[in-house]
Protein backbone atom coordinates (compact mmCIF):
# COMPACT_ATOMS: atom_id res chain seq x y z
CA UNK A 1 52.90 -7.05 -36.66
CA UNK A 2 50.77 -7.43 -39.87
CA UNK A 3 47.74 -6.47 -37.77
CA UNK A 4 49.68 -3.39 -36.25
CA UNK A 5 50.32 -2.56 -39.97
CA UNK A 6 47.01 -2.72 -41.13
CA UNK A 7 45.92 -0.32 -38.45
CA UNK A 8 48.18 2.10 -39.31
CA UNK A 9 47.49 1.67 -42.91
CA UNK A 10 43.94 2.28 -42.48
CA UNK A 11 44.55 5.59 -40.41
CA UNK A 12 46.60 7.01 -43.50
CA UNK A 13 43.32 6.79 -45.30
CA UNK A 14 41.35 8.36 -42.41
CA UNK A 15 43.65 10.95 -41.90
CA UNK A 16 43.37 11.77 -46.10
CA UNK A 17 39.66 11.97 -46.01
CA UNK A 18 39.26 14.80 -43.59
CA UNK A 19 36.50 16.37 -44.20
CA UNK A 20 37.54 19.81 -42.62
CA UNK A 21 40.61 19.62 -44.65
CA UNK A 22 39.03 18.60 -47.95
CA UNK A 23 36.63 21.74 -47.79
CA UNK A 24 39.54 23.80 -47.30
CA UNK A 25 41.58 22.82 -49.93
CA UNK A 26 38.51 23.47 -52.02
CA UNK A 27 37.63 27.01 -50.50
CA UNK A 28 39.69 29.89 -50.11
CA UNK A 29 38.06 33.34 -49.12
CA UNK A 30 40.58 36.88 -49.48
CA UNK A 31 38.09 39.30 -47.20
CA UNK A 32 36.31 40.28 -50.78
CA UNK A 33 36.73 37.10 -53.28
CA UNK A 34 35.70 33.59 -52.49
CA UNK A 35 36.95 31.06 -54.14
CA UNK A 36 35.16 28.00 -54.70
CA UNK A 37 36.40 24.93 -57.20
CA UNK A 38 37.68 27.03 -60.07
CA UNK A 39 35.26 29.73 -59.57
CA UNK A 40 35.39 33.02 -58.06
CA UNK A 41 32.69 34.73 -56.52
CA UNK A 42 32.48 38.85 -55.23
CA UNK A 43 30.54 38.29 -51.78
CA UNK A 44 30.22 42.07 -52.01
CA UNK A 45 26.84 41.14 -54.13
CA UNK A 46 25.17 38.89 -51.50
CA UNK A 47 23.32 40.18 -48.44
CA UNK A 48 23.53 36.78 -46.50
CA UNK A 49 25.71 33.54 -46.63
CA UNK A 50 23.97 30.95 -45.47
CA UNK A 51 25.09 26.89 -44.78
CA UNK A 52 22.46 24.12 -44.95
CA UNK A 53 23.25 20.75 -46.21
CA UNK A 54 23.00 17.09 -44.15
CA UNK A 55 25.59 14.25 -43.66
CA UNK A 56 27.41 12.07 -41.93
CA UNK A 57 30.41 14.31 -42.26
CA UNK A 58 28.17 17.59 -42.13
CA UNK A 59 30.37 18.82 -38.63
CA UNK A 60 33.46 19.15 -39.96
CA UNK A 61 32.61 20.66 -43.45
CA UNK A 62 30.01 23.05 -41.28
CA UNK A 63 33.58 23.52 -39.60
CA UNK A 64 35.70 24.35 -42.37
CA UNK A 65 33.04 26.60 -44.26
CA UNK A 66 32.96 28.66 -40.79
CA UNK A 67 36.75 28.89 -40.86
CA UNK A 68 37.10 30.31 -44.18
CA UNK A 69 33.91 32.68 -44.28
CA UNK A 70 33.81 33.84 -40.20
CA UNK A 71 31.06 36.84 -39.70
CA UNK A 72 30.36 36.50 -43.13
CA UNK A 73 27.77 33.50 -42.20
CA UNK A 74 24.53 34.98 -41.50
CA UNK A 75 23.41 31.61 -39.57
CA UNK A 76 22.54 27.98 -41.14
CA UNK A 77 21.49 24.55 -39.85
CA UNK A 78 23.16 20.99 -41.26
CA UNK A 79 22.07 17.85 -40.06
CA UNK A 80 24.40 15.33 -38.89
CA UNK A 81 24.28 11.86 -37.37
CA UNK A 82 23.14 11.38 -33.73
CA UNK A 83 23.69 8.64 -30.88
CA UNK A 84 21.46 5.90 -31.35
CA UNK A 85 21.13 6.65 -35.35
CA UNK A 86 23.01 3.45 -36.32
CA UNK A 87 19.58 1.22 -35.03
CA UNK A 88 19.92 -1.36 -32.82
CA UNK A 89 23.80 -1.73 -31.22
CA UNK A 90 24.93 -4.37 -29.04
CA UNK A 91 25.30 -3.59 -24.97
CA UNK A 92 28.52 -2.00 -23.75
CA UNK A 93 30.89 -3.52 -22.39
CA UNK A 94 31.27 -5.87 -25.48
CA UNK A 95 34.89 -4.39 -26.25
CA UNK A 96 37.27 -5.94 -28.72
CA UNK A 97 41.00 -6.21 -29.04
CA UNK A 98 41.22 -3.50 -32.19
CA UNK A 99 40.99 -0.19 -31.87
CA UNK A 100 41.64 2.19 -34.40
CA UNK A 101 40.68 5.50 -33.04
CA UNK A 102 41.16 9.13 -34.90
CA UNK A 103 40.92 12.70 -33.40
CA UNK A 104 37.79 12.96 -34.46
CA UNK A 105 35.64 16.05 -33.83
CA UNK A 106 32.01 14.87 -34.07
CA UNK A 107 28.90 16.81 -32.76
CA UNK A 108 28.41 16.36 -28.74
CA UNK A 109 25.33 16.11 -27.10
CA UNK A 110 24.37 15.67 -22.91
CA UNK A 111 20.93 15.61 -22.95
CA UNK A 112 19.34 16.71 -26.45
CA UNK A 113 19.31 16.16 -29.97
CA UNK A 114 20.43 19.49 -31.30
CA UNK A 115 23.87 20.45 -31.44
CA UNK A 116 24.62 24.15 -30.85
CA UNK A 117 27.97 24.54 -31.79
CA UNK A 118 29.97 27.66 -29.95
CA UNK A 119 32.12 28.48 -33.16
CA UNK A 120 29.73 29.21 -35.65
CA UNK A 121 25.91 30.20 -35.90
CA UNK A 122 25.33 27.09 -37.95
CA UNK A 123 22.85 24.58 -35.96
CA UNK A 124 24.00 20.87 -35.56
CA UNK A 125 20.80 19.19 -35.72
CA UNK A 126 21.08 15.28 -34.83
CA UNK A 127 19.08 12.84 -36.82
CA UNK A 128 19.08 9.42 -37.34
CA UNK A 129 20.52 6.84 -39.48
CA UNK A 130 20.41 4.29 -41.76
CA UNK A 131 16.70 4.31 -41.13
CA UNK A 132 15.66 7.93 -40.84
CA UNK A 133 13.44 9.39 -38.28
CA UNK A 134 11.23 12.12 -36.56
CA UNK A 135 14.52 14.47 -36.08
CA UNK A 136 15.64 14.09 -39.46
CA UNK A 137 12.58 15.20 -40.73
CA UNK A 138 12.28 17.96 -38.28
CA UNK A 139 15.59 19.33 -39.59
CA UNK A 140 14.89 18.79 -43.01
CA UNK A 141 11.72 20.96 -42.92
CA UNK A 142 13.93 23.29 -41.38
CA UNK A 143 16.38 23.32 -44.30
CA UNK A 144 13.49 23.43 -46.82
CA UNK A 145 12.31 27.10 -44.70
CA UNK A 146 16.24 28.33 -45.53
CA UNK A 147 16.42 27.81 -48.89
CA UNK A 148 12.51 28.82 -49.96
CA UNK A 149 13.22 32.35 -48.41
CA UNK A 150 16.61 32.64 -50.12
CA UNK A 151 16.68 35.59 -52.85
CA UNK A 152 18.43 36.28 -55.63
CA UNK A 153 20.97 38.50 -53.15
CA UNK A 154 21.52 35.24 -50.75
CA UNK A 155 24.39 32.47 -51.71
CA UNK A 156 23.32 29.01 -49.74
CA UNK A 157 26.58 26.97 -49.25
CA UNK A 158 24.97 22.99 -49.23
CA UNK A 159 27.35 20.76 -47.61
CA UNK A 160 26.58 17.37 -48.45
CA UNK A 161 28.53 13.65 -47.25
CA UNK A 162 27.52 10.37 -47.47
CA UNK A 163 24.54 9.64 -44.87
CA UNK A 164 22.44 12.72 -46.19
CA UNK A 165 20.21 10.79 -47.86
CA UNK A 166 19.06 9.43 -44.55
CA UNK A 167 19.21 11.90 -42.21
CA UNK A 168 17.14 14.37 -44.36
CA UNK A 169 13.83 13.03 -45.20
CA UNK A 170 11.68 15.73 -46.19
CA UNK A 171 8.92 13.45 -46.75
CA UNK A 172 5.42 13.23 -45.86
CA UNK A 173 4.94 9.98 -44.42
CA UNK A 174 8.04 9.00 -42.69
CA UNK A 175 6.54 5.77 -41.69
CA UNK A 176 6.15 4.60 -44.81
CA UNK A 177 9.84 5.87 -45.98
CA UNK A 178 11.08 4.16 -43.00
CA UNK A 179 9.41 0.62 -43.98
CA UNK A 180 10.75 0.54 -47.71
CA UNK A 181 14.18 1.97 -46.50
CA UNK A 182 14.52 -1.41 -44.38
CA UNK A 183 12.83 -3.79 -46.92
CA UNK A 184 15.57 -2.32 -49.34
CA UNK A 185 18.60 -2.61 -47.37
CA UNK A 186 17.27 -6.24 -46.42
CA UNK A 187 17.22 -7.19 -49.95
CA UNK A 188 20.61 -5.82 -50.92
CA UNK A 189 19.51 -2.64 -53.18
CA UNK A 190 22.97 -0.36 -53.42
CA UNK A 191 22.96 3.33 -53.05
CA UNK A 192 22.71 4.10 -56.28
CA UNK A 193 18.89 2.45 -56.36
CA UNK A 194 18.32 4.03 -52.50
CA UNK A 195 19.02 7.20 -53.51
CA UNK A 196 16.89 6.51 -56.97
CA UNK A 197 13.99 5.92 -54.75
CA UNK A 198 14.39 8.53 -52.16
CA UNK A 199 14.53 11.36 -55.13
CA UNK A 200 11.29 10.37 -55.84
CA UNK A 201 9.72 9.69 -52.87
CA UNK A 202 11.12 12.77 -50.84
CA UNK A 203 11.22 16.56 -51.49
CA UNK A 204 14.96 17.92 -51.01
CA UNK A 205 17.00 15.12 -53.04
CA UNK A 206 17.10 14.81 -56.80
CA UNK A 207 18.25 18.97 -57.47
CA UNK A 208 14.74 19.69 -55.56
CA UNK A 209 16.80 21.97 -52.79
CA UNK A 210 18.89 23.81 -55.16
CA UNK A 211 15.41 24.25 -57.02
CA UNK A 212 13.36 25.48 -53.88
CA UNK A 213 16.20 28.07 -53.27
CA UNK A 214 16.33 29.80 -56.79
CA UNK A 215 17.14 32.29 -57.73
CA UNK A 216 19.67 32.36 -55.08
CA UNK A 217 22.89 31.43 -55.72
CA UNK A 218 24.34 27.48 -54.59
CA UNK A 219 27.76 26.01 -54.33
CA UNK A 220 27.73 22.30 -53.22
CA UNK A 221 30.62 21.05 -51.49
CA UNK A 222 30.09 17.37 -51.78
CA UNK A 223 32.11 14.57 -49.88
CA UNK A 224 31.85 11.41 -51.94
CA UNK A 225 30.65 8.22 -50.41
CA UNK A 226 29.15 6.60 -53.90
CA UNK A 227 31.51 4.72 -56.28
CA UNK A 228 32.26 6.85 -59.48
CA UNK A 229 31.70 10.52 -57.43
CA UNK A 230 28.46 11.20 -59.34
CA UNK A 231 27.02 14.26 -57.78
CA UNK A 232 23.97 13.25 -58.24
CA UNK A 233 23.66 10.03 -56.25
CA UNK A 234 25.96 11.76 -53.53
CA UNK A 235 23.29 11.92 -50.53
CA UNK A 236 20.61 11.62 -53.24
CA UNK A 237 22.00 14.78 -55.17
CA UNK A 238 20.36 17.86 -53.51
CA UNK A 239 21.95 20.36 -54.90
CA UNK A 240 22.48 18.38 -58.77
CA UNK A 241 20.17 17.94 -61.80
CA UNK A 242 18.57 14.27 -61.47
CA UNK A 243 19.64 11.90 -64.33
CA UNK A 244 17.04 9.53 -62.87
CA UNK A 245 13.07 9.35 -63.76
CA UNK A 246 10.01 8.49 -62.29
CA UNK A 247 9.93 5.05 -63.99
CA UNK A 248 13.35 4.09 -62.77
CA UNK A 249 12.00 4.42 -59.16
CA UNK A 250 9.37 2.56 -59.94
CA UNK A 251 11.17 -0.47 -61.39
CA UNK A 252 13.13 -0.46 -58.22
CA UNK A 253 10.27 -1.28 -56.35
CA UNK A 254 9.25 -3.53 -59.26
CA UNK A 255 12.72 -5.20 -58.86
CA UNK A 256 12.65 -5.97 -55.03
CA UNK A 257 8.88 -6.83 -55.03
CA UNK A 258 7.74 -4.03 -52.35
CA UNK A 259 4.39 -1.65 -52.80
CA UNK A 260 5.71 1.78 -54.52
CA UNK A 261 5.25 3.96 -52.66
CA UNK A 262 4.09 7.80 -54.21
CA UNK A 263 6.92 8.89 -56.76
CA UNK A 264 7.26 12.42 -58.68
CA UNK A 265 9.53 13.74 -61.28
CA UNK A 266 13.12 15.93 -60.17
CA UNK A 267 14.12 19.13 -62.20
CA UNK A 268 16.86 17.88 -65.34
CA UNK A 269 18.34 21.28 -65.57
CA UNK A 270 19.45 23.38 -62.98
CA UNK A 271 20.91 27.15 -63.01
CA UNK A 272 22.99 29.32 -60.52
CA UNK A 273 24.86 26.04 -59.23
CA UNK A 274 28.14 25.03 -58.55
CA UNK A 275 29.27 21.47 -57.63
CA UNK A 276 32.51 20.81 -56.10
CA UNK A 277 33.40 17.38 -55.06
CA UNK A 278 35.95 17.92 -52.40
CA UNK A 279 37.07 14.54 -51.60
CA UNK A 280 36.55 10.98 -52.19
CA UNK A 281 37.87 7.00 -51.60
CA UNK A 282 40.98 7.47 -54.49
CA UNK A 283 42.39 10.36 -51.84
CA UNK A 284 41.98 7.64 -48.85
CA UNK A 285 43.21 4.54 -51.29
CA UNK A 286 46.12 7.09 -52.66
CA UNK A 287 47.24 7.42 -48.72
CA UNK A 288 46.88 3.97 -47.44
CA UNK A 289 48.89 2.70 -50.63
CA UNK A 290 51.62 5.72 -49.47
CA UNK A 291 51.40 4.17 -45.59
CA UNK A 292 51.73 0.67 -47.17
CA UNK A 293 54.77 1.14 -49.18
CA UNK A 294 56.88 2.92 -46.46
CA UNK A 295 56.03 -0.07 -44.04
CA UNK A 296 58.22 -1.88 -46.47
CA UNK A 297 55.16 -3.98 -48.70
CA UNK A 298 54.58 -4.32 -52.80
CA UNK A 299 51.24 -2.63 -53.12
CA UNK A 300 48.52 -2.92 -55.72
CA UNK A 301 45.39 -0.65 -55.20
CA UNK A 302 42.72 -2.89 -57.25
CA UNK A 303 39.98 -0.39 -57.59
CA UNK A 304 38.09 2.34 -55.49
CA UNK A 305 34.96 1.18 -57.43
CA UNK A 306 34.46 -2.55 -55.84
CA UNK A 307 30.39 -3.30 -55.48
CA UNK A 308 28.24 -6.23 -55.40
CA UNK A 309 27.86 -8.79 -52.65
CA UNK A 310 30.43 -8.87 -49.86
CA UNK A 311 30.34 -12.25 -49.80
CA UNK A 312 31.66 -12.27 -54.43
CA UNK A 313 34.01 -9.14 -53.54
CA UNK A 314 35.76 -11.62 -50.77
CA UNK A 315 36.06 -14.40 -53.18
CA UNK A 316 37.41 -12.47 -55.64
CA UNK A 317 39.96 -10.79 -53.18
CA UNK A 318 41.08 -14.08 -51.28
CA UNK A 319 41.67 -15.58 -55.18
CA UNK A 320 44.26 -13.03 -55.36
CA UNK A 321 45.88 -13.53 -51.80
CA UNK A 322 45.93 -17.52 -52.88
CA UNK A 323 47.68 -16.37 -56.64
CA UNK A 324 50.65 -14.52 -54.96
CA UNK A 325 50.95 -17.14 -52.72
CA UNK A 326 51.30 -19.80 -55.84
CA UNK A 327 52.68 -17.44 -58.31
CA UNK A 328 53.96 -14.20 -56.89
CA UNK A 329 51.21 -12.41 -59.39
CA UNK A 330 49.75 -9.58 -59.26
CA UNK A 331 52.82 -8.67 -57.20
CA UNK A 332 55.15 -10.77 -55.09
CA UNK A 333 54.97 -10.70 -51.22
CA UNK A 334 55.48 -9.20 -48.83
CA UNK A 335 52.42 -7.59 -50.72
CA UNK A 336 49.34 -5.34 -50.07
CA UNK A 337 46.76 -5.29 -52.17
CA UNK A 338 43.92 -2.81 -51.63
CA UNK A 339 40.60 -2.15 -52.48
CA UNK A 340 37.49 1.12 -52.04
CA UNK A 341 34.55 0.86 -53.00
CA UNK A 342 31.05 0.09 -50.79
CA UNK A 343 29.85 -3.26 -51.05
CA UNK A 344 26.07 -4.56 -50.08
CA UNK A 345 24.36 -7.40 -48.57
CA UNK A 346 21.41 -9.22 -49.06
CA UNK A 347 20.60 -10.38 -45.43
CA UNK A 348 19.27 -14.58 -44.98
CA UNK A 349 20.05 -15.16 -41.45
CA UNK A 350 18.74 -13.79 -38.48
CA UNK A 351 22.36 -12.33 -36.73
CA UNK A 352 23.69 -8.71 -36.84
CA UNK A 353 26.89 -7.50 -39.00
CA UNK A 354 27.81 -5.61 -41.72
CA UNK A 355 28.73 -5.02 -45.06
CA UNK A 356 32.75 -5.02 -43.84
CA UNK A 357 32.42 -7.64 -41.48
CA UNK A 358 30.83 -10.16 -43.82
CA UNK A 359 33.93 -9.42 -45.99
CA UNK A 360 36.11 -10.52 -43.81
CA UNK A 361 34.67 -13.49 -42.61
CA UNK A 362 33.72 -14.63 -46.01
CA UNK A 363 37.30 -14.01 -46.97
CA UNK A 364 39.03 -15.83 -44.39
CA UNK A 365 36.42 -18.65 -44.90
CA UNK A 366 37.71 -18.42 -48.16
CA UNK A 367 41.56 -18.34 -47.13
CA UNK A 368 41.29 -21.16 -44.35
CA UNK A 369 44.10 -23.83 -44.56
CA UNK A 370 47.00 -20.76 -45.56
CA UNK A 371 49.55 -21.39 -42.82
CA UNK A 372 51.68 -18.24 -44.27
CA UNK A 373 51.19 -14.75 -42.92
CA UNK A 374 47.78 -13.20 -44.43
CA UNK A 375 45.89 -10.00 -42.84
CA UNK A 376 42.36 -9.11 -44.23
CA UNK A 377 40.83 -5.90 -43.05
CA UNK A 378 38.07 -3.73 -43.64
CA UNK A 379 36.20 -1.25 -42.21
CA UNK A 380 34.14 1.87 -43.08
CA UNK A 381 35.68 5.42 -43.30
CA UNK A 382 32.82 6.73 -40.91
CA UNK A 383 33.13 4.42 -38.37
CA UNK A 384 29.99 2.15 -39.08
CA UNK A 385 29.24 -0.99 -40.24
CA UNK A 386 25.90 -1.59 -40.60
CA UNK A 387 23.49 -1.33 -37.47
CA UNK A 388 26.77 -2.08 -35.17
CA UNK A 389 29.18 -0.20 -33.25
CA UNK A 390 31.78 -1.27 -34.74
CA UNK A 391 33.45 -0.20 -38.42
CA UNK A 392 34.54 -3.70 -39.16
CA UNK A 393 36.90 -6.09 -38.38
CA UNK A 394 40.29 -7.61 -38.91
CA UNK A 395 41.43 -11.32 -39.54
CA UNK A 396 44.56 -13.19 -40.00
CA UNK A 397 45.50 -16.89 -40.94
CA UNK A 398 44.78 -18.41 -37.27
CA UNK A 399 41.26 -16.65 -36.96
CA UNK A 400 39.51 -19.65 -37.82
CA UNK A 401 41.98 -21.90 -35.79
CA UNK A 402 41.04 -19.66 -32.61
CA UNK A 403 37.52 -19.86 -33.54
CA UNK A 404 37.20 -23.58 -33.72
CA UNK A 405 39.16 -23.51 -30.09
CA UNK A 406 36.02 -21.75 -29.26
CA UNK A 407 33.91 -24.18 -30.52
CA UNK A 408 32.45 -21.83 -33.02
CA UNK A 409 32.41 -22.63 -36.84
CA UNK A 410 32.72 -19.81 -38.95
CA UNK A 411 30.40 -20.77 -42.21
CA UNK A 412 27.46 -21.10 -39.53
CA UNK A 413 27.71 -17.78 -38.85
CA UNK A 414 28.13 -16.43 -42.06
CA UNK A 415 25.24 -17.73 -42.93
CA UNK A 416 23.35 -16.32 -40.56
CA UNK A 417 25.21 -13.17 -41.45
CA UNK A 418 25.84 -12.63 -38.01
CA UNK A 419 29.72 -11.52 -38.43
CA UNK A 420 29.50 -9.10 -35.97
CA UNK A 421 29.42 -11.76 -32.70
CA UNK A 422 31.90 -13.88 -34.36
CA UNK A 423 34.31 -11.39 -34.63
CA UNK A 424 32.97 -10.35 -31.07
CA UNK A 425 34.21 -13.72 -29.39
CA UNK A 426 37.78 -13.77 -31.64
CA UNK A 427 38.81 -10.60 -30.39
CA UNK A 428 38.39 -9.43 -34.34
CA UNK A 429 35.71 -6.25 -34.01
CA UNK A 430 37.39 -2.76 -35.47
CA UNK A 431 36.05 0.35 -33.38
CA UNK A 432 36.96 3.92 -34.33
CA UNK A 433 33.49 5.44 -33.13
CA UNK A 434 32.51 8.26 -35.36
CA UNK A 435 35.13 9.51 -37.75
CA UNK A 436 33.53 12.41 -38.79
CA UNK A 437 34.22 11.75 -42.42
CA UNK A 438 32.48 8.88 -45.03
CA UNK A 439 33.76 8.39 -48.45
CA UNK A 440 33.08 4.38 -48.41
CA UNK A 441 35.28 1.28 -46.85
CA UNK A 442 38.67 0.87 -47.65
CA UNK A 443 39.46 -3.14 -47.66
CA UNK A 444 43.48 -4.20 -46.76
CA UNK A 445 45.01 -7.33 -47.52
CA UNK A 446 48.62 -8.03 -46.20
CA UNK A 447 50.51 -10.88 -47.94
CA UNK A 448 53.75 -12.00 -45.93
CA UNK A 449 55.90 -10.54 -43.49
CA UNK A 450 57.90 -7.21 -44.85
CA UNK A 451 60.60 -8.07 -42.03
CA UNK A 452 61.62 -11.34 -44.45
């Protein structure tokens, strides 16, 4: 049952991070007036309305803009992730017992990489990620032609979720971009230092869009995948003054011991922008607490800020599973205590996983020898863990029982950070495919039974 619950707890937060329904909450058009964020804006003064903007949750923002502005689009072209962008995946067939599938509305494609979607004259232009590639680039040039012939009668509406950073690389040498992209995720740099780099590196990120389409007029409808929402580090902040310089790039590379590659300053001050972040992890932890407490548990959200190592985070999180166990503290079971945030980890071994899986097999490492009911989950809100097809995985207080049954031991895997077969063999694996949203992982732990 406790599995069963964290399913459905996990689907609350889903279902809150919409990205159609975030950017229209946020937008609101009357035939004459749009209304963006808490500003208002006469479209009667524009000539064309056109959507650009890149992201993991670009379709269904593209989706929403075209619902509340119609005609009024003059065209547009977002790029979004496409099938094969999560890198190497593992055959199919390789099922699990967990699936926690949405009505998700993501980009379709038979044959090709671009998208033409039949509701709006906005191009869906597949790219890849975590690594970026040739399409990315492709698109991103083609984003760069938008907003450089945009005029001081044109408003550009950027849509921008987490994943943008990857799947626009308006860069030069792409093979290059793509080497210190994988040397950094291999050595555990978070987004906030990715995105520091890529600013600096690349020539849409860091306010460098919203600078190539002055003096045209930009509202940024931003769907937050980066603990604390700064706009700026969203998808490497294409539409918001950079806070970040040259030499913090550099000491990045400095930091992780890989060749710099060439870096150049962003614009600190921007004009005829608008920022609106429509939606975020507190919206999907708000919901999942919500789901939690109707299925009858005491619920604690801990943060929607958790970083570090996956491995620390778990250690910290089964400590509190062991206190209310001992001493009913933070809150007494039955209890759920829940966590957002977007973790990292610095990969040793030579196995496949990801950030969410390594959670959970580090915390039920951490757990083993609990006989009482305990259900750790955790899984990213777009679907993906790492280069996997999976978003993460579930365990409970036998997990490790079944997996010595197996003849598997769990700490050998974890150190090879290869989470993702363990939780293969155990039946553990969480699929959703493609959400069609990201605003980080949500982490659920489920202390005893709410049924007494």
């Amino acid at each position: 049952m406790s599995r069963k619950h964290a399913i459905q707890i996990f689907r609350a937060a889903l279902e809150a991070a919409d990205a159609e329904k975030a950017v229209l909450r946020a937008l609101h058009f009357d035939g004459r007036t749009l209304v963006a964020g808490k500003r208002r804006y006469d479209l009667s003064k524009f000539d064309r309305v056109q959507v650009v903007g890149a992201g993991k949750a670009g379709a269904g923002m593209a989706r929403a803009v075209e619902r509340v502005l119609g005609r009024r689009i003059s065209g547009g072209w977002v790029n979004v992730k496409g099938a094969g962008g999560a890198g190497r995946s593992p055959k199919k067939g390789t099922g699990s017992s967990v699936q926690a599938r949405r009505a998700a509305r993501p980009p379709r494609s038979a044959s090709g990489d671009r998208v033409a979607c039949p509701l709006f004259p906005i191009t869906l232009h597949e790219a890849g990620h975590p690594i970026p590639d040739e399409r990315g680039r492709e698109g991103a040039m083609r984003i760069e032609e938008i907003v450089r012939e945009a005029g001081e009668r044109d408003l550009i509406v950027c849509v921008i979720s987490g994943g943008a950073s990857a799947l626009a690389p308006a860069v030069s040498s792409l093979d290059a971009m793509q080497r210190a992209t994988s040397r950094l995720l291999n050595a555990g740099a978070n987004i906030h230092e990715l995105n520091t780099v890529r600013k600096h590196v690349e020539g849409l990120k860091g306010g460098q869009l919203a600078q190539l389409a002055w003096p045209a007029t930009v509202i940024g409808l931003i769907l937050s995948d980066v603990v604390g929402d700064d706009v700026d580090v969203i998808g490497s902040g294409p539409t918001a003054a950079d806070r970040s310089t040259v030499e913090d790039a550099a000491a990045i590379f400095r930091k992780y011991g890989i060749e710099p590659l060439a870096l150049h300053e962003t614009p600190k001050k921007l004009d005829r922008v608008e920022n609106i972040v429509v939606g975020s992890n507190r919206q999907a932890m708000d919901a999942a607490a919500k789901r939690a407490r109707a299925l009858g548990y005491r619920t604690l959200v801990l943060s929607s800020m958790i970083e570090g190592e996956a491995r620390e985070a778990a250690g910290v999180h089964a400590a509190i599973v062991k206190e209310i166990r001992a001493s009913g503290r933070p809150v007494r079971a039955p209890a759920c205590i829940l966590s957002g945030g977007e973790t990292t980890v610095t990969v040793r071994g030579a196995g496949m996983g990801g950030r969410n899986m390594e959670f959970v097999l580090a915390c039920a490492v951490a757990i083993e020898g609990n006989v009482d009911p305990v259900t750790i989950f955790s899984a990213g809100t777009d679907g993906t863990d790492g280069p996997t097809d999976a978003a993460g995985a579930i365990a409970d207080e036998r997990t490790l029982e079944r997996a010595r049954g197996l003849g598997m031991d769990a700490r050998a895997y974890l150190g090879e950070n290869d989470s993702y077969h363990f939780f293969e063999r155990v039946k553990g694996l969480v699929k959703t495919r493609p959400t069609g949203t990201n605003v980080m992982d949500v982490r659920i732990l489920l202390v005893g039974d709410p049924r007494g």
